[in-house]
PDB file of N, CA and C in Angstrom:
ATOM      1  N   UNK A   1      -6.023  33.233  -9.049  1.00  0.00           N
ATOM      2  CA  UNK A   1      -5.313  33.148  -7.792  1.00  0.00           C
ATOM      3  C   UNK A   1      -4.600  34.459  -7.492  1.00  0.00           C
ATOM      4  N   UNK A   2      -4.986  35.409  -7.882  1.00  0.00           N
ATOM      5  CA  UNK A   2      -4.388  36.989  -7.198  1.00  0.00           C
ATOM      6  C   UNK A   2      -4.554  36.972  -6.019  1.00  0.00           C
ATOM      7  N   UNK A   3      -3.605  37.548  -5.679  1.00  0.00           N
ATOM      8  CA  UNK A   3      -3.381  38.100  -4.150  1.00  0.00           C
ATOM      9  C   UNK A   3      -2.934  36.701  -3.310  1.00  0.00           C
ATOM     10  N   UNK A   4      -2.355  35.991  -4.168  1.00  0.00           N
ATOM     11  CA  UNK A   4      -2.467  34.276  -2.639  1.00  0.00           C
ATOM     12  C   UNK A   4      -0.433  34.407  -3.383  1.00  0.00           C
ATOM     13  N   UNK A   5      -0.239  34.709  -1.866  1.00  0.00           N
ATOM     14  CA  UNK A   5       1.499  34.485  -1.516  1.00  0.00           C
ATOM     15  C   UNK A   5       1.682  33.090  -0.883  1.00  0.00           C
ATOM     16  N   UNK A   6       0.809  32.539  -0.673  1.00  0.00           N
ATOM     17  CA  UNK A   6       1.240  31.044  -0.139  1.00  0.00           C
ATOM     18  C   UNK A   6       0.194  29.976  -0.359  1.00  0.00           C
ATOM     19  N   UNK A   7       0.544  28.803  -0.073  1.00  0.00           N
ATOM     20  CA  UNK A   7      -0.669  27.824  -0.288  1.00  0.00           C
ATOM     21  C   UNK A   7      -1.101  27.609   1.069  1.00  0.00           C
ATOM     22  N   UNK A   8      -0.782  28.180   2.469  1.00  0.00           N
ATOM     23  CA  UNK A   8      -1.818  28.028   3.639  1.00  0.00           C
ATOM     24  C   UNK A   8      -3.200  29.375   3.580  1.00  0.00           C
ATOM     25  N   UNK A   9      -2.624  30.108   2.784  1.00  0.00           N
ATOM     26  CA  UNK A   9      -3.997  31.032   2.013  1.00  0.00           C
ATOM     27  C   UNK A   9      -5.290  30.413   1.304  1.00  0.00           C
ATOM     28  N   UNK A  10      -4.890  29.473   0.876  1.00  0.00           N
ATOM     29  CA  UNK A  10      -5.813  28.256   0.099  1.00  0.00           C
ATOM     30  C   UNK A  10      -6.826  27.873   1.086  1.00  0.00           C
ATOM     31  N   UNK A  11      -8.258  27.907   0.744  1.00  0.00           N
ATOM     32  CA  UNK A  11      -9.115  27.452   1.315  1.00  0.00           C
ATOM     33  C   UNK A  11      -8.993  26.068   1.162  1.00  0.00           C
ATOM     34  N   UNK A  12      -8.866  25.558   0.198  1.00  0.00           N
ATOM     35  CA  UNK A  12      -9.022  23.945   0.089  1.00  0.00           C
ATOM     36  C   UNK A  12      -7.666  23.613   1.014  1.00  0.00           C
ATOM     37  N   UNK A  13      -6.550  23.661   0.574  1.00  0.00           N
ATOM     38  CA  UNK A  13      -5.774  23.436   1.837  1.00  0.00           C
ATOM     39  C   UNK A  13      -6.017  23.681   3.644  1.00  0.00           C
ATOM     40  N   UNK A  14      -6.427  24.792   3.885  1.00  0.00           N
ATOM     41  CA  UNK A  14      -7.101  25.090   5.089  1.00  0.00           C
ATOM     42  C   UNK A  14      -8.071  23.698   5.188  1.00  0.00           C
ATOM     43  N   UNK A  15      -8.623  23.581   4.158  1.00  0.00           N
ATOM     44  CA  UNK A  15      -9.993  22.127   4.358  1.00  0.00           C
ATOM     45  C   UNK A  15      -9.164  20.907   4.285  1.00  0.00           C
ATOM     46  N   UNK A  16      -8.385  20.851   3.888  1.00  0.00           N
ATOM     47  CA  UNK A  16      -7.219  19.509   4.162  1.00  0.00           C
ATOM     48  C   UNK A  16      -6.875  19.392   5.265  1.00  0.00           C
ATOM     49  N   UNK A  17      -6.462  20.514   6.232  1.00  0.00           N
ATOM     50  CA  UNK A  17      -5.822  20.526   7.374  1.00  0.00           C
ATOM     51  C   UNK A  17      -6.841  20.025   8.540  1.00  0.00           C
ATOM     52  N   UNK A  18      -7.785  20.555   8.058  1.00  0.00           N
ATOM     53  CA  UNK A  18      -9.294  20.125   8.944  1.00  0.00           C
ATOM     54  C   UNK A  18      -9.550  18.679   9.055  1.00  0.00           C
ATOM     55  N   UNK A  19      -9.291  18.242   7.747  1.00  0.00           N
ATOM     56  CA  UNK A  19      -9.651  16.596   7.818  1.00  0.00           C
ATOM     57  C   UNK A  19      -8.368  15.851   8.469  1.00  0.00           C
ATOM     58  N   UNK A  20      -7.054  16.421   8.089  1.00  0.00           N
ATOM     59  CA  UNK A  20      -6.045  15.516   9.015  1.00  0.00           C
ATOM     60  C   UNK A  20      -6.534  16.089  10.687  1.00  0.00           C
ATOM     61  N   UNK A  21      -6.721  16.825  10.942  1.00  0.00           N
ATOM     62  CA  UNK A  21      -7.302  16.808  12.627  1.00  0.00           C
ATOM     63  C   UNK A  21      -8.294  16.415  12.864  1.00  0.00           C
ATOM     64  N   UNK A  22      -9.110  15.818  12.316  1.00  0.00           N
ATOM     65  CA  UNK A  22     -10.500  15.474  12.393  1.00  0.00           C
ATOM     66  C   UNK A  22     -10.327  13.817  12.680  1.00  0.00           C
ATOM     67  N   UNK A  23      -9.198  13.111  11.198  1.00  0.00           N
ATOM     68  CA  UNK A  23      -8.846  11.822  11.372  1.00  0.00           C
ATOM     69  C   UNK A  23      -8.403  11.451  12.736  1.00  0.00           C
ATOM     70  N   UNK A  24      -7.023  12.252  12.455  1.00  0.00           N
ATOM     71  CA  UNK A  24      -6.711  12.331  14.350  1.00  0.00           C
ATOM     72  C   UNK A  24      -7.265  11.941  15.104  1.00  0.00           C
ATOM     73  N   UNK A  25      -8.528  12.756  15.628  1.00  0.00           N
ATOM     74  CA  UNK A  25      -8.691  12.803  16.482  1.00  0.00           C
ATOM     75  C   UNK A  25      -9.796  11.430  16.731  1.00  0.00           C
ATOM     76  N   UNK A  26     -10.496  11.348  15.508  1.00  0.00           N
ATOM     77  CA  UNK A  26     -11.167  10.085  15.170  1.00  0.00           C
ATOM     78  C   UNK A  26     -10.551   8.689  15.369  1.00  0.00           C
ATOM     79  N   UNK A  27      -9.680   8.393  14.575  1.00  0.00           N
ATOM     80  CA  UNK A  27      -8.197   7.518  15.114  1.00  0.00           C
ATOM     81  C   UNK A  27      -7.885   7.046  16.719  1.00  0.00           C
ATOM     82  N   UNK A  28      -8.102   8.238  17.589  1.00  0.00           N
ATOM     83  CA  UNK A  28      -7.279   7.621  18.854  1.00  0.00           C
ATOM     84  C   UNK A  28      -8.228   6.942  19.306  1.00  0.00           C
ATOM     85  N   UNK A  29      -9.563   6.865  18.903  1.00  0.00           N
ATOM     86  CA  UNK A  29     -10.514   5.909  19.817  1.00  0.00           C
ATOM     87  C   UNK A  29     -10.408   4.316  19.008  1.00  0.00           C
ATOM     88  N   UNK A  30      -9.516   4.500  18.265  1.00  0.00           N
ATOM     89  CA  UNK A  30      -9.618   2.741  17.239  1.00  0.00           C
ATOM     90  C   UNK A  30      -8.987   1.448  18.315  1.00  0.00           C
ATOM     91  N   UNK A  31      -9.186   0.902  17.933  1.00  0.00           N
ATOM     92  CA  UNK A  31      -8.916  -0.334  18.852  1.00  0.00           C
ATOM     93  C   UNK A  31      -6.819  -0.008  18.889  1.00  0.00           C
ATOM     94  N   UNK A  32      -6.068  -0.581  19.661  1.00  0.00           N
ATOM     95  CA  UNK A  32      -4.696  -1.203  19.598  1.00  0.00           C
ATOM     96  C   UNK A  32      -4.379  -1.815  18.543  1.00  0.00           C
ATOM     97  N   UNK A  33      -5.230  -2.507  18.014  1.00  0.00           N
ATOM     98  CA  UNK A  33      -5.002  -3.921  17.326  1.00  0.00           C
ATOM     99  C   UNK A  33      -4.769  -3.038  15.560  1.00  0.00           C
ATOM    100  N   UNK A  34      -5.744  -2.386  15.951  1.00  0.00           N
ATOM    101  CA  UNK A  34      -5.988  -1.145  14.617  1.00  0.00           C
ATOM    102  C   UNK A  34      -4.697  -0.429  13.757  1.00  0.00           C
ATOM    103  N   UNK A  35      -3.705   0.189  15.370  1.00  0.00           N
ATOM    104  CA  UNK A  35      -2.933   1.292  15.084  1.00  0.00           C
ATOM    105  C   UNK A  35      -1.965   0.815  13.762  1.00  0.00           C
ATOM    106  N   UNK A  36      -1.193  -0.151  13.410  1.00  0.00           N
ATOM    107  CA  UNK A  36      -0.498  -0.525  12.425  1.00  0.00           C
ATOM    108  C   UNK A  36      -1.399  -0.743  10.971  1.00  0.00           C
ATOM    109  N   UNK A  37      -2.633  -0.747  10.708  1.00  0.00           N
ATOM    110  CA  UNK A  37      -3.658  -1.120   9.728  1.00  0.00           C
ATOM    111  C   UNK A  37      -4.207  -0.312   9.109  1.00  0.00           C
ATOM    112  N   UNK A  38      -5.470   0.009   9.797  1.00  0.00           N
ATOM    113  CA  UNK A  38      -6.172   0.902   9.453  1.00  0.00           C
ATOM    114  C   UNK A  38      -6.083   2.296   9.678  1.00  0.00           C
ATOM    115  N   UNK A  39      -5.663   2.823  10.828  1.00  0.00           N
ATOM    116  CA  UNK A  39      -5.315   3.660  11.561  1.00  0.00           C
ATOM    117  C   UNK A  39      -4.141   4.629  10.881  1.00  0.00           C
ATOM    118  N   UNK A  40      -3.548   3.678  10.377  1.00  0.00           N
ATOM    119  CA  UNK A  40      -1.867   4.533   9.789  1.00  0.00           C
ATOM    120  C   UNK A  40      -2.246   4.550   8.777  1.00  0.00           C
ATOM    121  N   UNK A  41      -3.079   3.926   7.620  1.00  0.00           N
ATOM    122  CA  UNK A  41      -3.591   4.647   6.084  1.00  0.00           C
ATOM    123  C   UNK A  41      -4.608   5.442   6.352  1.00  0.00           C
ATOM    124  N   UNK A  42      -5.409   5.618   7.658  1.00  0.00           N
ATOM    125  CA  UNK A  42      -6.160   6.726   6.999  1.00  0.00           C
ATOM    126  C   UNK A  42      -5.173   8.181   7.618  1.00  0.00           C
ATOM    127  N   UNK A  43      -4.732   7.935   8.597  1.00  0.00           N
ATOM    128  CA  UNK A  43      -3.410   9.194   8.528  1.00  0.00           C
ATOM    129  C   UNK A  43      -2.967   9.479   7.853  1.00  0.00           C
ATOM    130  N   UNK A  44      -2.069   8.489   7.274  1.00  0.00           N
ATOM    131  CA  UNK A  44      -1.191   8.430   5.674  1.00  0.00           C
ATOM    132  C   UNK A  44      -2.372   9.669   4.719  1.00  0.00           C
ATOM    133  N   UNK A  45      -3.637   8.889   4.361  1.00  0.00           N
ATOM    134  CA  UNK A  45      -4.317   9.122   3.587  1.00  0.00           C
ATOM    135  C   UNK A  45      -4.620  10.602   3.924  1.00  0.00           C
ATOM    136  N   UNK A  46      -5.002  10.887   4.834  1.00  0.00           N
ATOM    137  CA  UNK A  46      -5.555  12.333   5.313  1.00  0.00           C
ATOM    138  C   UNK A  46      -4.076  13.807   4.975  1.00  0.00           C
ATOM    139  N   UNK A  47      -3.125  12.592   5.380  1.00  0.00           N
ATOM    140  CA  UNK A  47      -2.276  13.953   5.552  1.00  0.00           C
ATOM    141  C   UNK A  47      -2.025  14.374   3.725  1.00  0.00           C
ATOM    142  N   UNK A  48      -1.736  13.412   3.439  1.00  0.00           N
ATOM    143  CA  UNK A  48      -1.447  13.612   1.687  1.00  0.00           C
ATOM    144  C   UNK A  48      -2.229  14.415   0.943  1.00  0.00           C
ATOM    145  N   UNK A  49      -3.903  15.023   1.725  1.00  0.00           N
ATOM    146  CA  UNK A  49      -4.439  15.722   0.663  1.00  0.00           C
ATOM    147  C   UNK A  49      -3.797  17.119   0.713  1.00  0.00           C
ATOM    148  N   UNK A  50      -3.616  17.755   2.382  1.00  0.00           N
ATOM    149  CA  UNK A  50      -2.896  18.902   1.974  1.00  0.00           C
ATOM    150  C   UNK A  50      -1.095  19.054   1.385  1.00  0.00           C
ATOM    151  N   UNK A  51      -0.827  18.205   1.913  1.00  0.00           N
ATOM    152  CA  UNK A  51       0.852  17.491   1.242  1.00  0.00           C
ATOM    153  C   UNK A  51       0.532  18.168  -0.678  1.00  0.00           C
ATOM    154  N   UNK A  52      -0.647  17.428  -1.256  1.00  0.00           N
ATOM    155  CA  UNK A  52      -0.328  17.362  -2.733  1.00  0.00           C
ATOM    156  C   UNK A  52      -0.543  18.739  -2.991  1.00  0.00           C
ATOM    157  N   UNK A  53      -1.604  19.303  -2.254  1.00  0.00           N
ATOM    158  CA  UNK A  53      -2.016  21.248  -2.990  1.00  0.00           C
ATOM    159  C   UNK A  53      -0.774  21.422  -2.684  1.00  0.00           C
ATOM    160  N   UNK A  54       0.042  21.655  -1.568  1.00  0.00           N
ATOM    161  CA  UNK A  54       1.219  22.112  -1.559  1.00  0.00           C
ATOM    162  C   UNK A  54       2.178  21.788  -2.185  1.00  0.00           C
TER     163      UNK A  54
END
């Protein structure tokens, strides 16, 4: 890991960030009925991968 002053330098983080906007954006087409269920763990789920590299 030379030369990396931060963890948004991280490719795999950069690829974390991709999948929480990707969920996102995937997400807003889920039903209403969804948003409290399914909808909020895979957010939950998405955001936590770049959360843990960091």
């Amino acid at each position: 890991m030379s030369g990396v002053k931060s963890y948004k330098e991280l490719l795999i983080w950069r690829k974390g960030i991709r999948i929480v906007v990707l969920v996102y954006k995937l997400t807003r087409d889920f039903p209403k009925e969804e948003i409290y269920a399914l909808t909020s763990q895979l957010k939950r789920a998405s955001v936590s991968i770049p959360s843990n590299i960091a």
